[in-house]
PDB file of N, CA and C in Angstrom:
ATOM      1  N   UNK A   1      -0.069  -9.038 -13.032  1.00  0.00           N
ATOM      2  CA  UNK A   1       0.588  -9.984 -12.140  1.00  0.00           C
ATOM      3  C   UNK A   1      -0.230 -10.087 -10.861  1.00  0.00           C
ATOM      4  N   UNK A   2      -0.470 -11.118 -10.566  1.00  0.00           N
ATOM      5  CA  UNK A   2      -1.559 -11.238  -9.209  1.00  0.00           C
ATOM      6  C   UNK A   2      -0.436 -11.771  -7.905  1.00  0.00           C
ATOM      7  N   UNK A   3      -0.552 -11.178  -7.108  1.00  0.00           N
ATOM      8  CA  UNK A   3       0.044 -11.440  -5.647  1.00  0.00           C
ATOM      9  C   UNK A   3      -1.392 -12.194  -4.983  1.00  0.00           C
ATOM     10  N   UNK A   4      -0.331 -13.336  -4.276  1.00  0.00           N
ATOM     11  CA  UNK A   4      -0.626 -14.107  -3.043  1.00  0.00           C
ATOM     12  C   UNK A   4      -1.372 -12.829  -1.742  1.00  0.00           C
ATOM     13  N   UNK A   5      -2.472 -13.631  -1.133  1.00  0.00           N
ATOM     14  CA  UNK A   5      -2.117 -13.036  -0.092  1.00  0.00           C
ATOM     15  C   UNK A   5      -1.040 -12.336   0.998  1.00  0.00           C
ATOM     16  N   UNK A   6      -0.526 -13.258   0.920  1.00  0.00           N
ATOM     17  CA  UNK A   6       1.282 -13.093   2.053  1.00  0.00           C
ATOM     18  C   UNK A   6       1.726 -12.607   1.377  1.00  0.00           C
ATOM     19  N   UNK A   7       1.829 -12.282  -0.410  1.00  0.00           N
ATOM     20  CA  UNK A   7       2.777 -11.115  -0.634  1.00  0.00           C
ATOM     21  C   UNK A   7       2.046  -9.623  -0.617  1.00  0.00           C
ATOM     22  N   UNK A   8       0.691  -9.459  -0.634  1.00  0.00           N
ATOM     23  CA  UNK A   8      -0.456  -8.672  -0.368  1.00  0.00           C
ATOM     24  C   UNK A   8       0.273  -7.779   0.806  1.00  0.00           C
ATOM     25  N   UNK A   9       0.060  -8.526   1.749  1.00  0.00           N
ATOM     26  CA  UNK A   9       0.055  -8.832   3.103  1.00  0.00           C
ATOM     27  C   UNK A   9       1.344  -7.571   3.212  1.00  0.00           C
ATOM     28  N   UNK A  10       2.315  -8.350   2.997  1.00  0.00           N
ATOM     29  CA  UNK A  10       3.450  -7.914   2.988  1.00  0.00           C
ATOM     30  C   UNK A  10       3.793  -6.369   2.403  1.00  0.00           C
ATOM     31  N   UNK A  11       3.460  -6.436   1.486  1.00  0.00           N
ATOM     32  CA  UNK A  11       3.905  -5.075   0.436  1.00  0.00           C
ATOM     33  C   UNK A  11       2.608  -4.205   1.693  1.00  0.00           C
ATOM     34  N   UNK A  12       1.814  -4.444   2.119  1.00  0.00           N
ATOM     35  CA  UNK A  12       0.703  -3.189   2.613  1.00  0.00           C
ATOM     36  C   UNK A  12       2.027  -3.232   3.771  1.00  0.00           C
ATOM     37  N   UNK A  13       2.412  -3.726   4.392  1.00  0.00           N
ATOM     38  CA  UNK A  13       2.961  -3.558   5.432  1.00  0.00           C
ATOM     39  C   UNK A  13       4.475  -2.315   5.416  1.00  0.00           C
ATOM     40  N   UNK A  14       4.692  -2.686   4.435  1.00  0.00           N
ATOM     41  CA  UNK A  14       5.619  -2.240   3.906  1.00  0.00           C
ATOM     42  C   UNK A  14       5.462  -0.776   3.397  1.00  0.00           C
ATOM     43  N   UNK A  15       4.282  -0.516   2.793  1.00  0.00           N
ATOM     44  CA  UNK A  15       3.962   0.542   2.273  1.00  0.00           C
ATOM     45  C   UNK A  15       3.529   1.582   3.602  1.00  0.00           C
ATOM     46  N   UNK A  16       3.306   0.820   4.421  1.00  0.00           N
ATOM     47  CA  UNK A  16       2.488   1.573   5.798  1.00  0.00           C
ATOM     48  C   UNK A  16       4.069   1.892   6.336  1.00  0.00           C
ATOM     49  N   UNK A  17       4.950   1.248   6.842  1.00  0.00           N
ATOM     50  CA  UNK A  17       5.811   1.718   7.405  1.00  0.00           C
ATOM     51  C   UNK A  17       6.318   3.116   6.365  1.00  0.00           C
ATOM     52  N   UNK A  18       6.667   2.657   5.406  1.00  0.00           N
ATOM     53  CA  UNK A  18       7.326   3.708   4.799  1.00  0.00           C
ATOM     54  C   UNK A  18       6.501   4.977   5.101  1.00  0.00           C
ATOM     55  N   UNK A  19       5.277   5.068   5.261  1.00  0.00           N
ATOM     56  CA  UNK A  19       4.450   5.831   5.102  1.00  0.00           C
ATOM     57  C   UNK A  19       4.733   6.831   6.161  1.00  0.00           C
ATOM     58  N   UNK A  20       4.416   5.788   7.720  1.00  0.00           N
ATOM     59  CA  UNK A  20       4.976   6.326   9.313  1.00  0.00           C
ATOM     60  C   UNK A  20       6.336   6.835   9.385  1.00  0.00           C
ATOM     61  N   UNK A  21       7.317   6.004   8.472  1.00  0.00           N
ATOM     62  CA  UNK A  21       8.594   6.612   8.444  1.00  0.00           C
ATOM     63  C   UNK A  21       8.817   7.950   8.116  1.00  0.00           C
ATOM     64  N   UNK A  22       8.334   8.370   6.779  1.00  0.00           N
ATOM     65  CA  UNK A  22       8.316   9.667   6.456  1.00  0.00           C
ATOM     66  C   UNK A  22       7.692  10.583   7.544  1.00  0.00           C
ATOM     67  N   UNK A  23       6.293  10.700   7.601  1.00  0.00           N
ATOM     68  CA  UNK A  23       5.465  11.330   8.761  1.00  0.00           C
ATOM     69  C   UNK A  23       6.902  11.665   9.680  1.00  0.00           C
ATOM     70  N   UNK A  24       6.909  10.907  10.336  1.00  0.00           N
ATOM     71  CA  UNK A  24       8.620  10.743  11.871  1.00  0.00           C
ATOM     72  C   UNK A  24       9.645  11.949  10.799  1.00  0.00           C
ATOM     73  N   UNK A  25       9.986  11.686   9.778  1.00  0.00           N
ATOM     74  CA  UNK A  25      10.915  12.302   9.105  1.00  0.00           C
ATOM     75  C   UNK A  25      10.561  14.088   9.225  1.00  0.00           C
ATOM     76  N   UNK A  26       9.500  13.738   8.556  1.00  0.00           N
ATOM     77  CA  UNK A  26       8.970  15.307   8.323  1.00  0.00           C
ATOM     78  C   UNK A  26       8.292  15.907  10.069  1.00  0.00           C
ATOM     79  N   UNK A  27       8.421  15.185  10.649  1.00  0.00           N
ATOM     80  CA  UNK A  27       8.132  15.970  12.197  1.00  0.00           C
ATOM     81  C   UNK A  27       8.906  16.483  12.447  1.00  0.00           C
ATOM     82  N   UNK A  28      10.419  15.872  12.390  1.00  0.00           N
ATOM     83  CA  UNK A  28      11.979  15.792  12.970  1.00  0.00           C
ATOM     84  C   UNK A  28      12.185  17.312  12.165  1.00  0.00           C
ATOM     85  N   UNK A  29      12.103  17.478  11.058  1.00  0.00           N
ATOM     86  CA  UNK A  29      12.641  18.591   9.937  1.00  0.00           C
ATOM     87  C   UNK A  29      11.668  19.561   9.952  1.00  0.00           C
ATOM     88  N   UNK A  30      10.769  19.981  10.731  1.00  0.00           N
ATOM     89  CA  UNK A  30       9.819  20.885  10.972  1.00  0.00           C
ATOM     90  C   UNK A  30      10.111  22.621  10.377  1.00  0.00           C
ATOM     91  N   UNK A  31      11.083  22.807  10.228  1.00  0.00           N
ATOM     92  CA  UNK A  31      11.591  24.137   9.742  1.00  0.00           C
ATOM     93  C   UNK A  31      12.587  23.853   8.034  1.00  0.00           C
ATOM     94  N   UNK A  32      11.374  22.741   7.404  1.00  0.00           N
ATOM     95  CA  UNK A  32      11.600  23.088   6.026  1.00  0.00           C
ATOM     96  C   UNK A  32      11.497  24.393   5.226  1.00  0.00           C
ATOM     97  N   UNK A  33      11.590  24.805   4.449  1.00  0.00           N
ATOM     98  CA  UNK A  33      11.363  25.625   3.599  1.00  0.00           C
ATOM     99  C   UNK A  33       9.954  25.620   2.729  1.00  0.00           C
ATOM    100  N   UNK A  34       9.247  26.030   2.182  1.00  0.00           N
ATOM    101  CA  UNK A  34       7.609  26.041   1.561  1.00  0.00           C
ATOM    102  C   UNK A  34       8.212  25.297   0.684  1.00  0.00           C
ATOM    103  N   UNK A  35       9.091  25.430  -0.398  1.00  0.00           N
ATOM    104  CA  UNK A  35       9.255  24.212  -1.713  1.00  0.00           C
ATOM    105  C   UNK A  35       9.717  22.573  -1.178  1.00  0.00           C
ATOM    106  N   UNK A  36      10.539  22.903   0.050  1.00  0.00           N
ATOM    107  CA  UNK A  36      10.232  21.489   0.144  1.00  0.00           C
ATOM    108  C   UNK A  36       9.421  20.976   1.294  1.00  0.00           C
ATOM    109  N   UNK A  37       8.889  21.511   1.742  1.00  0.00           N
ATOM    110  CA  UNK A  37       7.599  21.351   2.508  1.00  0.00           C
ATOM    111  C   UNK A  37       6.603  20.498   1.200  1.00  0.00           C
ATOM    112  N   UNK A  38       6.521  21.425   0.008  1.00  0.00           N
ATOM    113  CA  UNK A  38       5.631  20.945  -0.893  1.00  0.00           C
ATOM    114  C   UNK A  38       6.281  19.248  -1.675  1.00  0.00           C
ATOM    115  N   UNK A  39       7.300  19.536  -1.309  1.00  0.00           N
ATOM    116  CA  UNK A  39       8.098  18.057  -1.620  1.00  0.00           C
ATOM    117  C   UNK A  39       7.714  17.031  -0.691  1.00  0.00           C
ATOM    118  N   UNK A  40       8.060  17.335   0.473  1.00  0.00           N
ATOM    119  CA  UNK A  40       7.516  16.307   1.396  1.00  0.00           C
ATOM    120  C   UNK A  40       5.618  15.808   1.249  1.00  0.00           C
ATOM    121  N   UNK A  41       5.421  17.056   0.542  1.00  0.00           N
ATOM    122  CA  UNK A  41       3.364  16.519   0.984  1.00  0.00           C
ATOM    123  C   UNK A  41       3.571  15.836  -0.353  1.00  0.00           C
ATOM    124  N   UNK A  42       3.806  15.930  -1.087  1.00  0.00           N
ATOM    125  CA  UNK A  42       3.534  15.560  -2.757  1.00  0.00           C
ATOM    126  C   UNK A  42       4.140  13.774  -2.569  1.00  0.00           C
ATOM    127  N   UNK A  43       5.749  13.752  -1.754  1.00  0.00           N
ATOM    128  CA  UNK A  43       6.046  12.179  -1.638  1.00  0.00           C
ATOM    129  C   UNK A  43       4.716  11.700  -0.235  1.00  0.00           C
ATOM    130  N   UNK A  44       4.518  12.424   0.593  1.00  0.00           N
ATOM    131  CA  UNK A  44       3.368  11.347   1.329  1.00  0.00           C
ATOM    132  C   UNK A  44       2.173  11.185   0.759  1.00  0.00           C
ATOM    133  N   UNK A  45       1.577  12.236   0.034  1.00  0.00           N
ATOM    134  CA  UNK A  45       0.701  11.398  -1.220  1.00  0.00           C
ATOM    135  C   UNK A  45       0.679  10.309  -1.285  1.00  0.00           C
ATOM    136  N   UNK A  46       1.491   9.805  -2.528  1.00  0.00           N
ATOM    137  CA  UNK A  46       2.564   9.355  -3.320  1.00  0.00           C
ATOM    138  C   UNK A  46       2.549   7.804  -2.611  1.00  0.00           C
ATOM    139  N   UNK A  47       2.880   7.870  -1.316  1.00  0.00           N
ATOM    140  CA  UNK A  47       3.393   6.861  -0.255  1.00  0.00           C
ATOM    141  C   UNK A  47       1.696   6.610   0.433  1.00  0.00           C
ATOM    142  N   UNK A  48       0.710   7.246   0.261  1.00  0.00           N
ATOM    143  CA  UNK A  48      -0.586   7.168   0.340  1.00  0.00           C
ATOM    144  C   UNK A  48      -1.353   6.649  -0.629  1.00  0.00           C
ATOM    145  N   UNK A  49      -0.822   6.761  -1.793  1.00  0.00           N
ATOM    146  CA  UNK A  49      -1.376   6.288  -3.075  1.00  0.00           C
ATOM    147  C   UNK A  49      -0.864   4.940  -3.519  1.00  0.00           C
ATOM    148  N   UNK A  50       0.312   4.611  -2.474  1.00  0.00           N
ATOM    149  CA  UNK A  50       0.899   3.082  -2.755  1.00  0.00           C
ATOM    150  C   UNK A  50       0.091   2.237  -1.124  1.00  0.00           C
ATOM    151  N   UNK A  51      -0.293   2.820  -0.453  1.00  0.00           N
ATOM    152  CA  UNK A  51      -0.782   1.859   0.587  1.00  0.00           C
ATOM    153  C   UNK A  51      -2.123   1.942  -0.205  1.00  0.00           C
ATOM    154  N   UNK A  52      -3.223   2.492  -0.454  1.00  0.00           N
ATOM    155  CA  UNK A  52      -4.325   2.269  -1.370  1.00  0.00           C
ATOM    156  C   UNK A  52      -4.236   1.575  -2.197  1.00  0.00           C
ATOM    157  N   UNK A  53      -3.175   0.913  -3.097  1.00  0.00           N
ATOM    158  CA  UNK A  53      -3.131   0.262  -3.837  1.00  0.00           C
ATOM    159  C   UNK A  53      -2.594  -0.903  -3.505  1.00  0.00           C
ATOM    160  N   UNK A  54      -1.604  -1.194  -2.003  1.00  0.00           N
ATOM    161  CA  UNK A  54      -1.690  -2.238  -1.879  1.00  0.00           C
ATOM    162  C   UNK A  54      -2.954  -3.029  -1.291  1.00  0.00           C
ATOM    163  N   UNK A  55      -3.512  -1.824  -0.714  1.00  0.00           N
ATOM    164  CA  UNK A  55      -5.205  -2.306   0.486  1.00  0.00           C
ATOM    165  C   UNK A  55      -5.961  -3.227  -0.472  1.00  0.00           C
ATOM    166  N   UNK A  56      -6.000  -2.479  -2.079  1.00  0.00           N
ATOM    167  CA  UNK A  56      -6.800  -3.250  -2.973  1.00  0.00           C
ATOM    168  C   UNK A  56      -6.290  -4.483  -3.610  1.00  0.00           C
ATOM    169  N   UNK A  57      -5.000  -4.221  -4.078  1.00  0.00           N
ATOM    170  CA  UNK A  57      -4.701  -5.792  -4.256  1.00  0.00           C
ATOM    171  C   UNK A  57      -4.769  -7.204  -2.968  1.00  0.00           C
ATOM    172  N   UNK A  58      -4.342  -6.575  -1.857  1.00  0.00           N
ATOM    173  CA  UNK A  58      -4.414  -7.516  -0.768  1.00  0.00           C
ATOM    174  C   UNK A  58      -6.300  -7.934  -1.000  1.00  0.00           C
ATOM    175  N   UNK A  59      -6.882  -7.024  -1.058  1.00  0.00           N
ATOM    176  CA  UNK A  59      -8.274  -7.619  -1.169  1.00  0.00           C
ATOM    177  C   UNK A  59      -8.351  -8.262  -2.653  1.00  0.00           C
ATOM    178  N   UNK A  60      -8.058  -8.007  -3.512  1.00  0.00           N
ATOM    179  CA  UNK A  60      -7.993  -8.771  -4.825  1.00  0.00           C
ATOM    180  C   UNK A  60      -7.508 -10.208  -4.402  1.00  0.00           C
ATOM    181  N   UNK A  61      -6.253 -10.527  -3.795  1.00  0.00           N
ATOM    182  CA  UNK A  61      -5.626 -11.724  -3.444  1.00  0.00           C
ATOM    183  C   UNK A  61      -6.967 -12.493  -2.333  1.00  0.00           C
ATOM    184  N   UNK A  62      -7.105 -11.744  -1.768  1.00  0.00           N
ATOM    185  CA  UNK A  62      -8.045 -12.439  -0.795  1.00  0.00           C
ATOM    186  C   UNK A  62      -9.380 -13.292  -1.225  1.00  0.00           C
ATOM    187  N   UNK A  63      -9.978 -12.232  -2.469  1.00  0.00           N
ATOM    188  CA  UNK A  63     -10.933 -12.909  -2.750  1.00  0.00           C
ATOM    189  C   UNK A  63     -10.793 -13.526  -4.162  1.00  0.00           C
ATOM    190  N   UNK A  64      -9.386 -13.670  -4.639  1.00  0.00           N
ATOM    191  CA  UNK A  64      -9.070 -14.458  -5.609  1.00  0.00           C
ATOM    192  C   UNK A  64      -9.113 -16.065  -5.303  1.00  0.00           C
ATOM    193  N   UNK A  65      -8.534 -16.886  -4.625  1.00  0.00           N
ATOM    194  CA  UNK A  65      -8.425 -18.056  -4.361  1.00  0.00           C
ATOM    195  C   UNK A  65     -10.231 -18.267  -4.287  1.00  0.00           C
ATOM    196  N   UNK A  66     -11.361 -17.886  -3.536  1.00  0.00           N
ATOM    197  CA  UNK A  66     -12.485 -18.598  -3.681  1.00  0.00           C
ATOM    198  C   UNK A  66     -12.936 -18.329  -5.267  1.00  0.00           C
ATOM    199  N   UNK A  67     -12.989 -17.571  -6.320  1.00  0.00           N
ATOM    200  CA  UNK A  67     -13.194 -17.780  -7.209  1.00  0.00           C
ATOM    201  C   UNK A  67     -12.612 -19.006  -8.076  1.00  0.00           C
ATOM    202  N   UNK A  68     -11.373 -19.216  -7.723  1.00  0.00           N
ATOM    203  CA  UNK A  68     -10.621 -20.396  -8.573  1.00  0.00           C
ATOM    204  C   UNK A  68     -11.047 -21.757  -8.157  1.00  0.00           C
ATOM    205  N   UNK A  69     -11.234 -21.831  -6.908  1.00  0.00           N
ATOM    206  CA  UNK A  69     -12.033 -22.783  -5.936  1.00  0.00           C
ATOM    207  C   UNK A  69     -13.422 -23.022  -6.581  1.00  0.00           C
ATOM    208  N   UNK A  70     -14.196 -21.874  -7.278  1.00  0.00           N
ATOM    209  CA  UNK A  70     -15.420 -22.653  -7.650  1.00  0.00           C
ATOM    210  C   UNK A  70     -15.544 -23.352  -8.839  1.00  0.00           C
ATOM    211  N   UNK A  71     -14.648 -22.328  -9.640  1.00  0.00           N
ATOM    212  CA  UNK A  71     -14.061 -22.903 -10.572  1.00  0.00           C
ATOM    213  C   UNK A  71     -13.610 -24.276 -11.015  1.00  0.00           C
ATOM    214  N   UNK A  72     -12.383 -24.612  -9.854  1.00  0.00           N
ATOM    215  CA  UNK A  72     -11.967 -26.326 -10.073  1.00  0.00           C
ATOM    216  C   UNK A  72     -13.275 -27.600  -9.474  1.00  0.00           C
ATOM    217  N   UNK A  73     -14.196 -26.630  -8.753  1.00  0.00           N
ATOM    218  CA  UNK A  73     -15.123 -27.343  -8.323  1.00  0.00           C
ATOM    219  C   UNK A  73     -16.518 -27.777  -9.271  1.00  0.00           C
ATOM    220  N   UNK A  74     -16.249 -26.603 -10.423  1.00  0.00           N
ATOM    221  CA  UNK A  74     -17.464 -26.553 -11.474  1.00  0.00           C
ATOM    222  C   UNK A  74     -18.534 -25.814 -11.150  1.00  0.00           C
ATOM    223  N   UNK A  75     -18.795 -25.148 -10.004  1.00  0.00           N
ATOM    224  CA  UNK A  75     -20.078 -24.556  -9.145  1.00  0.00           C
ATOM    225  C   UNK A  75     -20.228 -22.763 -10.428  1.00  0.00           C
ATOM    226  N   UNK A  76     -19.619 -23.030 -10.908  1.00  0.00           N
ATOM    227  CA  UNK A  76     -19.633 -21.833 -11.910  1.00  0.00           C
ATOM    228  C   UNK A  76     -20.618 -22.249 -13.136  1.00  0.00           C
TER     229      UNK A  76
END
């Protein structure tokens, strides 16, 4: 499924907050326990591994439209 830029756009944005949100979360709760200490690093991964993947689709979207462009143009 290919996303638009603006939905690119969007989901990175999205993925970044969640990201800062947690961080704020896990500052606030500083006297976890080691197992869920290891819970918290394993979901910011996790929440690291979804902003990387939106970084790349937003660049997929980005440089999707000039390929289709040369395309309807014939320059291919």
């Amino acid at each position: 499924m290919s996303k638009t830029v603006e939905q690119a756009e969007a989901a990175l944005a999205a993925a970044n907050a969640a990201y800062l949100n947690e961080l704020e979360r896990d500052c606030i709760q500083r006297e976890n326990c080691s197992s869920q200490q290891r819970d918290h690093e394993y979901y910011q991964q996790s929440l690291r591994d979804a902003i990387y993947q939106c970084k790349r689709e937003l660049e997929e979207a980005k440089h999707r439209p000039l390929i289709s462009t040369e395309v309807d143009n014939g320059s291919l």
